[in-house]
N, C-alpha and C. Protein backbone atom coordinates (compact mmCIF):
# COMPACT_ATOMS: atom_id res chain seq x y z
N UNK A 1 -4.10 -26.44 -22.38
CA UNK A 1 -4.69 -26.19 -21.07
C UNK A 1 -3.69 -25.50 -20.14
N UNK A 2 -2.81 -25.89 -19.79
CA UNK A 2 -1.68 -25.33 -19.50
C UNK A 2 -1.35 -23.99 -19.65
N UNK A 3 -0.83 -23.81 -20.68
CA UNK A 3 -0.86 -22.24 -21.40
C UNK A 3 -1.78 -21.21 -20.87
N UNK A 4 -3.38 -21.68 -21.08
CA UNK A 4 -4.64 -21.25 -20.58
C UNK A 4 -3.83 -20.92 -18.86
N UNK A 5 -3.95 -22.24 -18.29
CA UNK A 5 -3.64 -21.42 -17.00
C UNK A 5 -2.96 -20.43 -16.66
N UNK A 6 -1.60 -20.43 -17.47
CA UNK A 6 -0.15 -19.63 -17.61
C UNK A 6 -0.47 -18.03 -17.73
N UNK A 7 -1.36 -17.92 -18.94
CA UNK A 7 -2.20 -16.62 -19.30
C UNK A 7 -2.93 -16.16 -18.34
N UNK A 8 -4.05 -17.27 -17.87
CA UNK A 8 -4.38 -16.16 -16.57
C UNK A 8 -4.08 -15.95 -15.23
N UNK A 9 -3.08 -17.18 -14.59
CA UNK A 9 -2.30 -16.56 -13.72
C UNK A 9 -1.41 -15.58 -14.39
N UNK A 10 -1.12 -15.06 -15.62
CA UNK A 10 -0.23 -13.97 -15.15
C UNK A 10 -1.03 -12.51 -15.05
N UNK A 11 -2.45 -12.50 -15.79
CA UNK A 11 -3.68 -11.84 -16.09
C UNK A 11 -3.67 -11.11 -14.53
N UNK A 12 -4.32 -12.65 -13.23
CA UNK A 12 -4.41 -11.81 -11.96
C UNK A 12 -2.66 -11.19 -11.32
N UNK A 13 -1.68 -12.10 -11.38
CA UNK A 13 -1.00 -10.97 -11.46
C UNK A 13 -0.60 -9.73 -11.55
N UNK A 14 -0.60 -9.31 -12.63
CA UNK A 14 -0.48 -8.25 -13.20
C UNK A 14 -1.42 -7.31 -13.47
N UNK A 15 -2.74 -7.86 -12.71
CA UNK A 15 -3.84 -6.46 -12.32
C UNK A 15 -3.92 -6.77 -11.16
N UNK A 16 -3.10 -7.20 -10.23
CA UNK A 16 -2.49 -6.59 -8.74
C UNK A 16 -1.55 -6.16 -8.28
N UNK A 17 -0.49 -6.50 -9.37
CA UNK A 17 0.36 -5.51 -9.88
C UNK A 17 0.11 -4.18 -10.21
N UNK A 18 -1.02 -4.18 -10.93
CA UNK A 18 -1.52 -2.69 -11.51
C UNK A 18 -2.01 -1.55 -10.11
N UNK A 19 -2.70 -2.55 -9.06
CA UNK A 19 -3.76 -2.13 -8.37
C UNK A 19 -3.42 -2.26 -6.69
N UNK A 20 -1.57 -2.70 -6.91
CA UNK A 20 -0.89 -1.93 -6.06
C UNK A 20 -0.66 -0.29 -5.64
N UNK A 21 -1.69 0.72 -6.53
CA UNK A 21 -1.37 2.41 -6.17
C UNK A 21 -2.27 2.20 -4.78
N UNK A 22 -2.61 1.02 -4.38
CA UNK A 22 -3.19 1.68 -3.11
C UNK A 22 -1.68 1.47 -1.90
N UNK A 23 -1.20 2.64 -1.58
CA UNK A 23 0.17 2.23 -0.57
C UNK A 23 -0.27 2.09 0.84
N UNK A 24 -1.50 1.54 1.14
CA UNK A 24 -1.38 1.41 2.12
C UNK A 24 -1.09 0.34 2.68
N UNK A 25 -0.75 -0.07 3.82
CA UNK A 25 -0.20 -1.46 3.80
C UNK A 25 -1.31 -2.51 3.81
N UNK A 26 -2.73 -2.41 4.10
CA UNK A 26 -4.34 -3.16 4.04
C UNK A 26 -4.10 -3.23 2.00
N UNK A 27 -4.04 -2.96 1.62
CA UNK A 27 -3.74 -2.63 -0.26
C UNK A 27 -2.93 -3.18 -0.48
N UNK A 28 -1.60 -3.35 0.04
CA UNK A 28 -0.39 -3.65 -0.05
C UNK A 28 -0.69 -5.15 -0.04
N UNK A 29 -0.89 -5.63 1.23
CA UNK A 29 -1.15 -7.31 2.03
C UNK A 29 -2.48 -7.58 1.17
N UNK A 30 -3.35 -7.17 0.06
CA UNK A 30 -4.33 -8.04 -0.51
C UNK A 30 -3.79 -7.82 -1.76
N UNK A 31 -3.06 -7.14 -2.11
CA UNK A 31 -2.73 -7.61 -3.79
C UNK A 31 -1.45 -8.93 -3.51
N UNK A 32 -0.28 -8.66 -2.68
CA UNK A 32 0.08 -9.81 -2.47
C UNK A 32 -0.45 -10.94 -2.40
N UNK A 33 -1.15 -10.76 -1.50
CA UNK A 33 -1.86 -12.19 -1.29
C UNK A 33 -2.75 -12.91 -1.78
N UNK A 34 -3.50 -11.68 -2.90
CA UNK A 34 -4.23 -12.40 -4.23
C UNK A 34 -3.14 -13.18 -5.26
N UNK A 35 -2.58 -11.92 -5.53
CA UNK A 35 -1.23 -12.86 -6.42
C UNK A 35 -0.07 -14.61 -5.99
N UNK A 36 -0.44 -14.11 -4.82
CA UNK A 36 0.25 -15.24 -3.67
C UNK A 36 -0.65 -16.51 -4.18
N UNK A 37 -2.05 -16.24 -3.88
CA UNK A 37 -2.84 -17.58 -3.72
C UNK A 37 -3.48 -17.72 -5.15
N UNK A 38 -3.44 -16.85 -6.25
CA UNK A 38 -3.34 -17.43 -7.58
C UNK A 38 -2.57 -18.40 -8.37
N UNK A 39 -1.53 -18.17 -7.68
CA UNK A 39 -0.42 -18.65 -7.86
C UNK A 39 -0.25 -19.87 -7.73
N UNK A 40 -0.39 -20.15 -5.91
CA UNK A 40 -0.34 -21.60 -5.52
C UNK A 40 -1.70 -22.55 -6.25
N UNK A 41 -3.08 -21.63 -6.10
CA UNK A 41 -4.01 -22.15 -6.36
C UNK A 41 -3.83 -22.94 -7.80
N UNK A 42 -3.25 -22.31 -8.67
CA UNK A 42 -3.54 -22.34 -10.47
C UNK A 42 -2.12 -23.68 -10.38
N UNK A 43 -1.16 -23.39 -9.84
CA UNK A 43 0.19 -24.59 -9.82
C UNK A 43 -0.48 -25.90 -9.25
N UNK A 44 -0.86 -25.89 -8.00
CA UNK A 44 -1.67 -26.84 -7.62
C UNK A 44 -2.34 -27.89 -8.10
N UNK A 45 -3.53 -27.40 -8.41
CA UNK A 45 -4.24 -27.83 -9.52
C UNK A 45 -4.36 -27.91 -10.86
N UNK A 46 -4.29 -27.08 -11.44
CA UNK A 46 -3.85 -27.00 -12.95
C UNK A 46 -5.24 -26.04 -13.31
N UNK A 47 -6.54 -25.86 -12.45
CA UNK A 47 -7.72 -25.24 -12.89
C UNK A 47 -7.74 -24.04 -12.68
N UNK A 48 -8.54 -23.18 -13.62
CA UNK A 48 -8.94 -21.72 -13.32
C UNK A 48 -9.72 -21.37 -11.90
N UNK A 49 -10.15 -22.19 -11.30
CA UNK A 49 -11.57 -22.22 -10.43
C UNK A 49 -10.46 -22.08 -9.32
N UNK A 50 -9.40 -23.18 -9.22
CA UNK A 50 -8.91 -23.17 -8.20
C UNK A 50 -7.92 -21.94 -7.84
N UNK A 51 -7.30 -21.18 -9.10
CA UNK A 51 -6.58 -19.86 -9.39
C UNK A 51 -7.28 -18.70 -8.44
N UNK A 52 -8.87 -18.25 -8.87
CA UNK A 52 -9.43 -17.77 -8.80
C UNK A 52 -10.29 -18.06 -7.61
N UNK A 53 -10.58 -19.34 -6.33
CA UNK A 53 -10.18 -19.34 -4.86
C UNK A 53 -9.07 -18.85 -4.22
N UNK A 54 -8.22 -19.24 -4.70
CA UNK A 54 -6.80 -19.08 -4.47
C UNK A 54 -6.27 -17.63 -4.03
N UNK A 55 -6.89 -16.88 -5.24
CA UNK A 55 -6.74 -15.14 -5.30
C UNK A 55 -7.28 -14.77 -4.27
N UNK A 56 -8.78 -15.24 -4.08
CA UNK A 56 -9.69 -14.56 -3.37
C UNK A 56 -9.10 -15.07 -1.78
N UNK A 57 -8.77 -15.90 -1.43
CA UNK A 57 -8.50 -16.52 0.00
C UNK A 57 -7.15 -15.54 0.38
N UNK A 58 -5.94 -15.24 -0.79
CA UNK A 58 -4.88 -15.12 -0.70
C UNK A 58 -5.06 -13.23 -0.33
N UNK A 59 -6.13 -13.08 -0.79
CA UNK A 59 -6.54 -11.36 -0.92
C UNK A 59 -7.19 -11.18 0.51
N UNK A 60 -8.11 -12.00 0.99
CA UNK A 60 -8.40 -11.78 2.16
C UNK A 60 -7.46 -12.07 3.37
N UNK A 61 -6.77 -12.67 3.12
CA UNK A 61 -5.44 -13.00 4.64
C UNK A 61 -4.68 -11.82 4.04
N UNK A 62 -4.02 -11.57 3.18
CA UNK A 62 -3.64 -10.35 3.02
C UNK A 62 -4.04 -8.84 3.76
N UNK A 63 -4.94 -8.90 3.42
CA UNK A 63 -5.94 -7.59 3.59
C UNK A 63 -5.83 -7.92 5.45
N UNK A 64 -6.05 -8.53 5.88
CA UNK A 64 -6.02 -8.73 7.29
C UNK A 64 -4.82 -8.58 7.70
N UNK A 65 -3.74 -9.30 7.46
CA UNK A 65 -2.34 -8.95 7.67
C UNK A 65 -1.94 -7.85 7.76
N UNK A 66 -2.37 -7.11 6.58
CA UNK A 66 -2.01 -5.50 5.93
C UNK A 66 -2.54 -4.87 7.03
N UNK A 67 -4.22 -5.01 7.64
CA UNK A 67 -4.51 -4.00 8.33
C UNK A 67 -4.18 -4.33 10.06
N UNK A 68 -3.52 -5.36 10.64
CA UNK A 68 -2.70 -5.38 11.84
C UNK A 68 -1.57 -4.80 12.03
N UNK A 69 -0.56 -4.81 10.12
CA UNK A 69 0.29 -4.06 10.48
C UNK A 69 0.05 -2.42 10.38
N UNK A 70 -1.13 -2.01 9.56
CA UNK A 70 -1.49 -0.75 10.05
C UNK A 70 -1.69 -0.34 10.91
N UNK A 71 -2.34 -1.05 11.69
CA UNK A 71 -2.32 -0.51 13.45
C UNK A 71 -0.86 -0.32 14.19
N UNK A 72 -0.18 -1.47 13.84
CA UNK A 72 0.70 -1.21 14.57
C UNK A 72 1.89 -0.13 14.59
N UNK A 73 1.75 0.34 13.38
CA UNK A 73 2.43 1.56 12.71
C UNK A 73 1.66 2.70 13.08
N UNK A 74 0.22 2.55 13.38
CA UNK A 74 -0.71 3.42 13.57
C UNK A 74 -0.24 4.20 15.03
N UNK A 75 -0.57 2.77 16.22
CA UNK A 75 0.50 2.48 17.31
C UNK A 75 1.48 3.69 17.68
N UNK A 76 2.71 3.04 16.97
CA UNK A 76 3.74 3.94 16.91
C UNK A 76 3.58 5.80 17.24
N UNK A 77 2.97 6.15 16.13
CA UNK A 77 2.95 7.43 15.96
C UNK A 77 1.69 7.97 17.20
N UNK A 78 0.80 7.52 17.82
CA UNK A 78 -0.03 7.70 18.40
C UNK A 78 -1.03 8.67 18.26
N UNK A 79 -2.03 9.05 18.87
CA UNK A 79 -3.40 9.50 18.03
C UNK A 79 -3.22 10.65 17.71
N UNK A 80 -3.92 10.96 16.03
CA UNK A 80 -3.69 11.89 15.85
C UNK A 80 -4.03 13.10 16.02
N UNK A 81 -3.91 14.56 15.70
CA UNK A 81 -4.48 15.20 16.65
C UNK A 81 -5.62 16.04 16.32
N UNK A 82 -6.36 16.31 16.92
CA UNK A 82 -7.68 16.62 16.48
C UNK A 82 -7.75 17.44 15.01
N UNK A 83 -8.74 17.09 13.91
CA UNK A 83 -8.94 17.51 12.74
C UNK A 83 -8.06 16.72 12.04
N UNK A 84 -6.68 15.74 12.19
CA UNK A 84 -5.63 15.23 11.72
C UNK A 84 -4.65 15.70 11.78
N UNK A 85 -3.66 14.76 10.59
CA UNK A 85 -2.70 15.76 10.42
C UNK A 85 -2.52 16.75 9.46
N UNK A 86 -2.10 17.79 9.70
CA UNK A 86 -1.77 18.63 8.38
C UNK A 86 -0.97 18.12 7.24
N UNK A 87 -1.39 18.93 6.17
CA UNK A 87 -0.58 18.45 4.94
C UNK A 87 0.04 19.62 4.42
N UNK A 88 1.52 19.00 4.11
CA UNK A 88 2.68 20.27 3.51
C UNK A 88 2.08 20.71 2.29
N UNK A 89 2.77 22.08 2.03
CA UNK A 89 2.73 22.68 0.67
C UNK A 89 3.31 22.45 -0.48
N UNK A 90 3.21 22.19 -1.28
CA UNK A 90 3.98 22.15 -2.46
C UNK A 90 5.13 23.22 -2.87
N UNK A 91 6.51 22.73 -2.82
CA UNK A 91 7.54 24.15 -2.96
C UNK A 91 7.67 24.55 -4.52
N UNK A 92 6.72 23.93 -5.34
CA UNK A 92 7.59 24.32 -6.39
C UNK A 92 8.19 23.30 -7.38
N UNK A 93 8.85 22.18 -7.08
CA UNK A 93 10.02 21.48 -7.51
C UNK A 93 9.46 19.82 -6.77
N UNK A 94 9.35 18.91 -7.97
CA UNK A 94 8.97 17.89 -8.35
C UNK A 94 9.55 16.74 -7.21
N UNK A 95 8.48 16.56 -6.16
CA UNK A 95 9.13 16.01 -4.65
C UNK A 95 9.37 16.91 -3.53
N UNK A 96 9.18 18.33 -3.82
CA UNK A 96 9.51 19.23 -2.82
C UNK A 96 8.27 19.77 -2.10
N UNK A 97 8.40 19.71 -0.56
CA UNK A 97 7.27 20.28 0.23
C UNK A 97 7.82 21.19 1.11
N UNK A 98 7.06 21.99 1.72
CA UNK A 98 7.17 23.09 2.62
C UNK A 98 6.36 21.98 3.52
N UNK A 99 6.82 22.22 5.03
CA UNK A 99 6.40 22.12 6.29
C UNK A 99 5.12 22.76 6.94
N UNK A 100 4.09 22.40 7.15
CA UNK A 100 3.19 23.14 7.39
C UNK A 100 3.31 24.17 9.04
N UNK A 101 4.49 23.24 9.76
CA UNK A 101 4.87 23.87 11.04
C UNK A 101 6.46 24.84 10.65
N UNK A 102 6.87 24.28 10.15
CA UNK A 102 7.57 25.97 10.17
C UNK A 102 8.38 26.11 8.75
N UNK A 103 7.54 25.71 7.43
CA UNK A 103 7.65 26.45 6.18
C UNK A 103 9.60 25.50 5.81
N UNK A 104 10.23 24.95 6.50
CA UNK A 104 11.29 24.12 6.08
C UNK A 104 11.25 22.95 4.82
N UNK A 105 12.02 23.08 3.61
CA UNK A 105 11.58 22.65 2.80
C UNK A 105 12.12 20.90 2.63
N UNK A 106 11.45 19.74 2.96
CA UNK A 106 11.16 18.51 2.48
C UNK A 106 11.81 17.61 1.18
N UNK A 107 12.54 16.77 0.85
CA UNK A 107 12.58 16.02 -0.11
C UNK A 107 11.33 14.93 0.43
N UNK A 108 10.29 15.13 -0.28
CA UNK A 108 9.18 13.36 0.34
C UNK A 108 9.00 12.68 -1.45
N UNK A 109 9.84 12.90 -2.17
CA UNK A 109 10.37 11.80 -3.28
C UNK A 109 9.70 10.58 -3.11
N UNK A 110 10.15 9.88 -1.94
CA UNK A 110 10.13 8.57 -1.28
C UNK A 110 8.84 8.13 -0.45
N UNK A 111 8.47 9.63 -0.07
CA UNK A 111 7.20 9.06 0.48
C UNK A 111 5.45 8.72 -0.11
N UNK A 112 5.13 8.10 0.17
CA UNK A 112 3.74 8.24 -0.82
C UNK A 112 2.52 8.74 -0.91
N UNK A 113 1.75 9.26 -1.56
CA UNK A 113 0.79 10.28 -1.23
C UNK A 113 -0.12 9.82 0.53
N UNK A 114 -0.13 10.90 1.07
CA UNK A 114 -1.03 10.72 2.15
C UNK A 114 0.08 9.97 3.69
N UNK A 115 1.35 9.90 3.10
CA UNK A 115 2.45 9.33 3.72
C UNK A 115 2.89 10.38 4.57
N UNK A 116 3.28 10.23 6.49
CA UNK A 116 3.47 10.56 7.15
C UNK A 116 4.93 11.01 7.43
N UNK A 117 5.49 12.18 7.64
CA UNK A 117 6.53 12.71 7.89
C UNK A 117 6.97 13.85 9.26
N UNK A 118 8.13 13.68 9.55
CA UNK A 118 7.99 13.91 10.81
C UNK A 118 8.86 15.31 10.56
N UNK A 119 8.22 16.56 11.27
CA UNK A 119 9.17 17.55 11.16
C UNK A 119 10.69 17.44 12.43
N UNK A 120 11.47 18.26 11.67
CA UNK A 120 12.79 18.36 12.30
C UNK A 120 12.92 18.87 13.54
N UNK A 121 12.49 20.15 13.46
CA UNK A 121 12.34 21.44 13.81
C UNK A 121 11.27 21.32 15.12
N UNK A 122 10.48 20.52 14.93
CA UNK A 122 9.37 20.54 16.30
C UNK A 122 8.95 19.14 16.72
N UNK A 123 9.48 18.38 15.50
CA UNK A 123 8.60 16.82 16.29
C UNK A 123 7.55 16.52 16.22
N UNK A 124 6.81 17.27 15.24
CA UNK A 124 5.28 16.90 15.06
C UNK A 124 5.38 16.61 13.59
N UNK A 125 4.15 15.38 13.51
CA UNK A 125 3.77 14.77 11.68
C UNK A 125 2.95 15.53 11.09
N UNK A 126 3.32 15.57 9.70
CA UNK A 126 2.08 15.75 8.93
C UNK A 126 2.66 15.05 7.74
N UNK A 127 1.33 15.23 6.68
CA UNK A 127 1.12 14.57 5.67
C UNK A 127 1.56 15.12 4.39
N UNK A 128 2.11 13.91 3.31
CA UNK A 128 2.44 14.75 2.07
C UNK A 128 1.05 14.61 1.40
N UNK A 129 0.66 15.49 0.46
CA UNK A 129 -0.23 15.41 -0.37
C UNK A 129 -0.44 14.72 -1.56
């Protein structure tokens, strides 16, 4: 029985692990927090039922968490500007973007698709692709 549990807490795990490509931080705060409350739920008790509350409770405070701190990051940068933001060009070279405001070329390696960057040169964001 045990084992059983062991297997599928690591099951939800590791398909929120998987189903972390969403980077946003609302994506971010519900795979944690599914994995979070699988976790406690399945240790807890020792049952699948309670694993699988656990996920689901731990996915929804997540997901809420995630999307306060989106705002507040949202916040930060302030509204965007009509139509959005633009998105750089591709230079060529694996991580490399061109600037859509004045063609300056980008390492966004680090940043993640749809991830906000701030030009040098003028002070205005746009988006990597």
């Amino acid at each position: 029985m045990k084992r059983e549990i062991f297997v599928i807490t690591s099951g939800i795990i590791l398909t929120s692990c998987i189903l972390t490509s969403c980077d946003t931080p609302v994506g971010q705060g519900a795979a944690w927090g599914a994995a979070t409350g699988a976790i406690i739920g399945g240790a807890a008790t020792g049952h699948v039922r309670a694993a699988s509350i656990g996920a689901a409770a731990g996915a929804a405070a997540g997901a809420l968490t995630g999307a306060i701190i989106q705002e507040n990051q949202a916040a930060r940068y302030g509204p965007p500007p009509p139509g959005g933001f633009p998105y750089a060009r591709w230079a060529g070279a694996p991580g490399l973007y061109y600037s859509p405001y004045t063609g300056r070329v980008y390492d966004l390696r680090g940043v993640p698709p749809g991830g906000l960057t701030r030009d040098m040169d003028t002070g205005r964001l746009f988006r990597k692709p």
